[in-house]
C-alpha atoms as a PDB file:
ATOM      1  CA  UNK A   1      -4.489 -19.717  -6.919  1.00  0.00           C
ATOM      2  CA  UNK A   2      -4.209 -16.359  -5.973  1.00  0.00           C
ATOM      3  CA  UNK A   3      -3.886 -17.261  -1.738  1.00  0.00           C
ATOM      4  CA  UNK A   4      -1.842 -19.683  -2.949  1.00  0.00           C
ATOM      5  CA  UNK A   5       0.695 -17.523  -4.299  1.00  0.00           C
ATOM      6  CA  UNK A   6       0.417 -14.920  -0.969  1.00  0.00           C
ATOM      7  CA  UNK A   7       1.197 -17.854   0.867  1.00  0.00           C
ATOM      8  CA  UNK A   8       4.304 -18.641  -1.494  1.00  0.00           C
ATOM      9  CA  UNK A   9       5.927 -14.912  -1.419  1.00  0.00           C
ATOM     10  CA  UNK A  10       4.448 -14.420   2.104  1.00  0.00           C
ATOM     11  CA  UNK A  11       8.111 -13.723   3.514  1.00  0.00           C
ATOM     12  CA  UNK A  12       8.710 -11.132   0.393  1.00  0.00           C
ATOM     13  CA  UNK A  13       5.055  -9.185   0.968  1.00  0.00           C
ATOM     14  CA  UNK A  14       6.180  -9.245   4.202  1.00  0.00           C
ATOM     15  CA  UNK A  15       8.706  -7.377   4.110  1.00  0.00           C
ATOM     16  CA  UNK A  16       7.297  -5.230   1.587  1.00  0.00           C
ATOM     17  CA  UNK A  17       4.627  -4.219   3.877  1.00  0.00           C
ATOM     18  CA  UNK A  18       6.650  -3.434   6.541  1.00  0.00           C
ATOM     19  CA  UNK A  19       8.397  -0.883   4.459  1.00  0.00           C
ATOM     20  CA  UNK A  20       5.659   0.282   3.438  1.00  0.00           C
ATOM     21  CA  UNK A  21       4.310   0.708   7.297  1.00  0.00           C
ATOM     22  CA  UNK A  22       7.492   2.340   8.480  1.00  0.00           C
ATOM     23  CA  UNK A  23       7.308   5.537   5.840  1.00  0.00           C
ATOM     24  CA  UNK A  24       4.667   7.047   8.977  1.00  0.00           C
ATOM     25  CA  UNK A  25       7.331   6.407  11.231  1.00  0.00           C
ATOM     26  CA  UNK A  26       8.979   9.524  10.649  1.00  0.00           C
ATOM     27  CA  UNK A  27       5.730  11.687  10.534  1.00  0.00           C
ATOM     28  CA  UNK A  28       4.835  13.926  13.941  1.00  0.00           C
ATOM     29  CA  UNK A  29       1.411  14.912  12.597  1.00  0.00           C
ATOM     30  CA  UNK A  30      -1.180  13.002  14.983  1.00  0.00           C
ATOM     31  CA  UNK A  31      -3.862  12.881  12.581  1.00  0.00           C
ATOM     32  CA  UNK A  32      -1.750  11.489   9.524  1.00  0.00           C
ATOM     33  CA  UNK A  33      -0.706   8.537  11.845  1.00  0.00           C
ATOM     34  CA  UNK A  34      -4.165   8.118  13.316  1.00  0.00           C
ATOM     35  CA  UNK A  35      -4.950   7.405   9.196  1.00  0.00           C
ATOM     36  CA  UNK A  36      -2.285   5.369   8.860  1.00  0.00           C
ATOM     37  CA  UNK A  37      -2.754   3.122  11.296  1.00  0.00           C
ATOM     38  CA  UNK A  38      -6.944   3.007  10.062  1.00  0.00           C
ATOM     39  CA  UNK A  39      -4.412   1.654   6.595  1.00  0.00           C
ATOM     40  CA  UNK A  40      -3.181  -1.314   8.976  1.00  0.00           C
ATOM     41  CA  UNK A  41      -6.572  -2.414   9.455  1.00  0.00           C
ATOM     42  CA  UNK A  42      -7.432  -2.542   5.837  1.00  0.00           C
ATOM     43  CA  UNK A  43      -4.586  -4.509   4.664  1.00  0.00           C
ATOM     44  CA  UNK A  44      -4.589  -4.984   0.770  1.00  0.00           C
ATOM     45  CA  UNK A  45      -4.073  -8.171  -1.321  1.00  0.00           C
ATOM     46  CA  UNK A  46      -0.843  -6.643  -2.562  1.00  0.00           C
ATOM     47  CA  UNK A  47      -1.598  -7.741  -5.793  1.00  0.00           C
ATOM     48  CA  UNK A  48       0.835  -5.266  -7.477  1.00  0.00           C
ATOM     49  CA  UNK A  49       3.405  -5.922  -5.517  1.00  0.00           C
ATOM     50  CA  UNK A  50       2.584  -9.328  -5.707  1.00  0.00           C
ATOM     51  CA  UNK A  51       2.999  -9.603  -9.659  1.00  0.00           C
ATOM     52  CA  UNK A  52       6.277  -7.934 -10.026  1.00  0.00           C
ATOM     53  CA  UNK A  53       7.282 -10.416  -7.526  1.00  0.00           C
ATOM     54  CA  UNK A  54       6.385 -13.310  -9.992  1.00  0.00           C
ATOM     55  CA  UNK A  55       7.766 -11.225 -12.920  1.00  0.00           C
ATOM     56  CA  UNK A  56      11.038 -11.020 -10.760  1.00  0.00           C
ATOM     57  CA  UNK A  57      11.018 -15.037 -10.944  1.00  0.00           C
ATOM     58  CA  UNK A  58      11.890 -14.851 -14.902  1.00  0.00           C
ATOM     59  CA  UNK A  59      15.180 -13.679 -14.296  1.00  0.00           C
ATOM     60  CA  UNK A  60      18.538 -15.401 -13.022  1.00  0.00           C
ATOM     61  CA  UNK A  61      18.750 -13.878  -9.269  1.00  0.00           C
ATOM     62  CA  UNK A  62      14.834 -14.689  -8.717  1.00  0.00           C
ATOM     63  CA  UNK A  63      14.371 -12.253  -5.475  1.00  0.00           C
ATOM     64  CA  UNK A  64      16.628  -9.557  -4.077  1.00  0.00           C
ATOM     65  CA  UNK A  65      16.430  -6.408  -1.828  1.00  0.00           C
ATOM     66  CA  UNK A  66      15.974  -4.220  -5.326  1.00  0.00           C
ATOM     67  CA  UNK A  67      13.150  -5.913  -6.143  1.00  0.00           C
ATOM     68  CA  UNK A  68      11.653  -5.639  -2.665  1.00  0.00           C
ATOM     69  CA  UNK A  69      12.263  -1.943  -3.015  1.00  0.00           C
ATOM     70  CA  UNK A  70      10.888  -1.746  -6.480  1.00  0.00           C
ATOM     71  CA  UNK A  71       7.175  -3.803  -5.406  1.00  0.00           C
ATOM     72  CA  UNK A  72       7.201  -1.809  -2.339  1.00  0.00           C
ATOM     73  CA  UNK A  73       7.627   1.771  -5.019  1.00  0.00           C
ATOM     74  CA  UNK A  74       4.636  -0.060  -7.013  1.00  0.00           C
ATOM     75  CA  UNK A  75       2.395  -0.608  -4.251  1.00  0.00           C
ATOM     76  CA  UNK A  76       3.274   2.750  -2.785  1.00  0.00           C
ATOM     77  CA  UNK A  77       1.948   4.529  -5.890  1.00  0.00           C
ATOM     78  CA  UNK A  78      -1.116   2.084  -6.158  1.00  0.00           C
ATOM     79  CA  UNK A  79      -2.193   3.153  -2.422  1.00  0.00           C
ATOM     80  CA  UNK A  80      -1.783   6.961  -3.892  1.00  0.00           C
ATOM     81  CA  UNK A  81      -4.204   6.220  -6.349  1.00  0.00           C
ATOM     82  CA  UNK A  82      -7.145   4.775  -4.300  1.00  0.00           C
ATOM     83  CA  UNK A  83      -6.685   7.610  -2.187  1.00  0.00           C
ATOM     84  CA  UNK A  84      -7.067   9.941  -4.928  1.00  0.00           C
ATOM     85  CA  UNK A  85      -9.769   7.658  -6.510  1.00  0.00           C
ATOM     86  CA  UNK A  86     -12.131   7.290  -3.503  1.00  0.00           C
ATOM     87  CA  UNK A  87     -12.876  11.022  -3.919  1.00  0.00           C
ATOM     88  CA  UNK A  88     -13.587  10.913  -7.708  1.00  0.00           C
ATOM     89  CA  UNK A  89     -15.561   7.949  -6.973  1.00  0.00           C
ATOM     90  CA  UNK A  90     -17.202   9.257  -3.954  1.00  0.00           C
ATOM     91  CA  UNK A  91     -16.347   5.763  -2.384  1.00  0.00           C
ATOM     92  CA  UNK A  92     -17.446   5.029   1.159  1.00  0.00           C
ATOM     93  CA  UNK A  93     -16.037   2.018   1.770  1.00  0.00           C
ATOM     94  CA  UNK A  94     -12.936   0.616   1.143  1.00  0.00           C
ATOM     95  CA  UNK A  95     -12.138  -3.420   2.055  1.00  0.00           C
ATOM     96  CA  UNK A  96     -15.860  -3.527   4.266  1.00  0.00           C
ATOM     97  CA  UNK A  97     -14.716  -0.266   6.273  1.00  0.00           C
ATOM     98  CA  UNK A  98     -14.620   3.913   5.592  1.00  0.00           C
ATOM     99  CA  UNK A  99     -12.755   4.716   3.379  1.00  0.00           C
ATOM    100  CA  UNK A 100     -10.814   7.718   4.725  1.00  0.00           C
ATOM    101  CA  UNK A 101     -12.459  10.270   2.495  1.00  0.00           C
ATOM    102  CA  UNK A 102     -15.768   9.348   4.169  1.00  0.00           C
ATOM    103  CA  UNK A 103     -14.387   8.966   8.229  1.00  0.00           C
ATOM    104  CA  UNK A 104     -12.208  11.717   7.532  1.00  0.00           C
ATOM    105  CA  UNK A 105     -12.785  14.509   4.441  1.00  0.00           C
ATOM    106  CA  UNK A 106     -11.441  14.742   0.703  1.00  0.00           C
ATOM    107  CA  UNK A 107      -8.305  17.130   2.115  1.00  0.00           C
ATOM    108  CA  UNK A 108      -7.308  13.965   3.823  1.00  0.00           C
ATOM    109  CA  UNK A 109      -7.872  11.538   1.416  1.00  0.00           C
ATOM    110  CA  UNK A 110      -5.790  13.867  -0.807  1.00  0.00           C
ATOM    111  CA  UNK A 111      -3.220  14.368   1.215  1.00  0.00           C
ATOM    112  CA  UNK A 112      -2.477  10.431   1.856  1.00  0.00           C
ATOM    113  CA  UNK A 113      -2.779  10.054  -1.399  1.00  0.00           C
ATOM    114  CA  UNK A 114      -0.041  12.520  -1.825  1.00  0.00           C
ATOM    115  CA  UNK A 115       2.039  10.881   0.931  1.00  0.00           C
ATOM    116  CA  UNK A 116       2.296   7.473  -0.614  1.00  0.00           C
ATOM    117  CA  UNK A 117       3.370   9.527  -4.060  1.00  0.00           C
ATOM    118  CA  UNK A 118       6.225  10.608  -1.968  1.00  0.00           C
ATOM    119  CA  UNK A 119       7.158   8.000   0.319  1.00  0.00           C
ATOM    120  CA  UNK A 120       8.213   6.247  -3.434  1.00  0.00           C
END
C-alpha cells in the first residue's frame, strides 16, 4: 500500500524533494555539498511528507503550493533529526550505506543536522 501511495503523490514528493535538494544550492562550503549530495544517494521514503500529503486530501483544495511547502518544512526537520540521532545512536549505516557520522565525524553529522533545522 505504501508504494502504492508514492506512486499516487509521486508528482507532489517530487517536487518536495527537489526543494528540499535545492536548500545546498546556495552553500559554497565544498564539504557540506560533498554530504549533501552522499543525501541524494540515500533517498528516503518520505513518509512524513508523504502523510501530510494524505492529511491535505481531507480538505476542500486537496493539494496546493502551501502544502508542498509545509511537507517539504516536515521532512526538513525529520532529516535534522536522523542527523542528530545517528550520533546518539552511534548508527553506522543509514538506508544500506554510512551514515555521515561514520564516513564523516559527529561535527558533521551535527552540523547537517543543524542545516536542515534551518533550511525550514
Amino acid at each position: 500500500m505504501f508504494t502504492e501511495l508514492k506512486e499516487e503523490f509521486s508528482d507532489e514528493l517530487g517536487l518536495i524533494k527537489s526543494r528540499l535538494n535545492s536548500k545546498g544550492l546556495t552553500l559554497e562550503n565544498e564539504l557540506l555539498l560533498e554530504v549533501l549530495e552522499h543525501l541524494k544517494l540515500a533517498e528516503g521514503n518520505f513518509f512524513m511528507a508523504l502523510l501530510l500529503l494524505l492529511t491535505g486530501q481531507l480538505g476542500p483544495k486537496q493539494c496546493t503550493t502551501d502544502l508542498i511547502k509545509v511537507a517539504t518544512g516536515v521532512e526538513s526537520l525529520y532529516l535534522a533529526n536522523l542527523f542528530h540521532n545517528e550520533i546518539i545512536d552511534n548508527n553506522l549505516l543509514r538506508r544500506k550505506q554510512k551514515s555521515t557520522n561514520s564516513k564523516w565525524n559527529d561535527n558533521i553529522s551535527v552540523i547537517m543536522g543543524d542545516f536542515f533545522l534551518l533550511v525550514v
